[in-house]
Protein backbone atom coordinates (compact mmCIF):
# COMPACT_ATOMS: atom_id res chain seq x y z
CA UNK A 1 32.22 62.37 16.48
CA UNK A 2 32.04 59.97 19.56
CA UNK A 3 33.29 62.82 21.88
CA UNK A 4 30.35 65.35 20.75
CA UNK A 5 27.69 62.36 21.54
CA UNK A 6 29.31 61.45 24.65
CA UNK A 7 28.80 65.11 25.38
CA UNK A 8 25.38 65.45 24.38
CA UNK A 9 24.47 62.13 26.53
CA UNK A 10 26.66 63.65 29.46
CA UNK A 11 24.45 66.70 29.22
CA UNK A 12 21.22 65.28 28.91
CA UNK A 13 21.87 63.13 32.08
CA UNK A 14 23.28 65.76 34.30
CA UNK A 15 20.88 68.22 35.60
CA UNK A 16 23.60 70.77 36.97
CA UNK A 17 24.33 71.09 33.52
CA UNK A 18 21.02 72.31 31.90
CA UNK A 19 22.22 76.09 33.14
CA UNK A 20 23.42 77.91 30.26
CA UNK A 21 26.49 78.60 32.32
CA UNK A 22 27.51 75.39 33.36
CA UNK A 23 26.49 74.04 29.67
CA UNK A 24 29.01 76.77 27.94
CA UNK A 25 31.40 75.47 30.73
CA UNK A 26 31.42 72.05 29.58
CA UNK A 27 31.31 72.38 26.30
CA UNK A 28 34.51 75.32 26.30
CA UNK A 29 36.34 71.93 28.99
CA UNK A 30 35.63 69.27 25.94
CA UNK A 31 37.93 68.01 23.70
CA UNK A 32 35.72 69.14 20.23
CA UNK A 33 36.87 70.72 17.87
CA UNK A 34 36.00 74.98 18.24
CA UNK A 35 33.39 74.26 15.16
CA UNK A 36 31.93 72.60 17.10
CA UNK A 37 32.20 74.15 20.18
CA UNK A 38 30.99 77.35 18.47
CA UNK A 39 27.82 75.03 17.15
CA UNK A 40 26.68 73.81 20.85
CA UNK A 41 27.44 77.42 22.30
CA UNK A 42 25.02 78.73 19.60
CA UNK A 43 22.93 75.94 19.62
CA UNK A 44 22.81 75.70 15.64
CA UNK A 45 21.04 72.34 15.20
CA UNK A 46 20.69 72.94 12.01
CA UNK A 47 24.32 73.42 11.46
CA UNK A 48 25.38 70.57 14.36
CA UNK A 49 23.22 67.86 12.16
CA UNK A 50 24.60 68.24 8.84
CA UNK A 51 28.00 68.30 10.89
CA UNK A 52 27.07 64.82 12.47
CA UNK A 53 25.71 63.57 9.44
CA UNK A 54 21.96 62.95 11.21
CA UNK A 55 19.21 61.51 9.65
CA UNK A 56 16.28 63.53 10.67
CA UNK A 57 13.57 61.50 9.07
CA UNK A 58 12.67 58.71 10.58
CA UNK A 59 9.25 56.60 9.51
CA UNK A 60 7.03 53.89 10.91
CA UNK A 61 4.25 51.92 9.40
CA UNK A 62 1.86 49.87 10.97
CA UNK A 63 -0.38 47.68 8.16
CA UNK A 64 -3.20 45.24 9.42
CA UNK A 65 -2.58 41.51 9.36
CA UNK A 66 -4.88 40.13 6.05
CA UNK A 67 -7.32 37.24 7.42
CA UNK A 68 -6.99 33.88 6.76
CA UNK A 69 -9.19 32.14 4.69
CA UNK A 70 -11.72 29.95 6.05
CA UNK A 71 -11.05 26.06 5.94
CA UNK A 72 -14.49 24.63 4.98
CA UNK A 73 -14.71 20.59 6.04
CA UNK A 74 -16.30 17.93 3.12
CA UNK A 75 -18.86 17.71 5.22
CA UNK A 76 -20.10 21.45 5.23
CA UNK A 77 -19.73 21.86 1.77
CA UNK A 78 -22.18 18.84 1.33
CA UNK A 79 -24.46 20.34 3.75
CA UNK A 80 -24.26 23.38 1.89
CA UNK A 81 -25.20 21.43 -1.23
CA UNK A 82 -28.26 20.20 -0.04
């Protein structure tokens, strides 16, 4: 699995490589296996992620902080109480 990532990576970076040309070149010159190869060449995601076991979903939650509670001094609360 390390080979078709080091692929994918190799592709992203490399601009001479986002021609459909030199893209089926690379991919037919890698060491995959021809599932795979046929997967890339066809560009079945669909098929390439269940392959490579990907977890699609991927959540984030933000929740507020809760405030802290007040600290009232002795002297406040007698205050208060007058």
């Amino acid at each position: 699995m390390s080979n078709v990532i080091e692929l994918l990576e190799r592709i992203g970076n490399d601009a001479g490589l986002q021609t459909q040309d030199s893209f089926s070149q690379a991919v037919i010159d890698s060491n995959l296996s021809n599932d795979l190869k046929k997967m890339l060449l066809e560009r079945d995601v669909k098929n390439l992620a269940r392959e490579l076991d990907v977890c699609a979903d991927v959540v984030c939650a933000m929740l507020p902080a809760e405030d802290e509670p007040k600290e009232t001094d002795e002297s406040d609360t007698q205050q208060e109480e007058k």
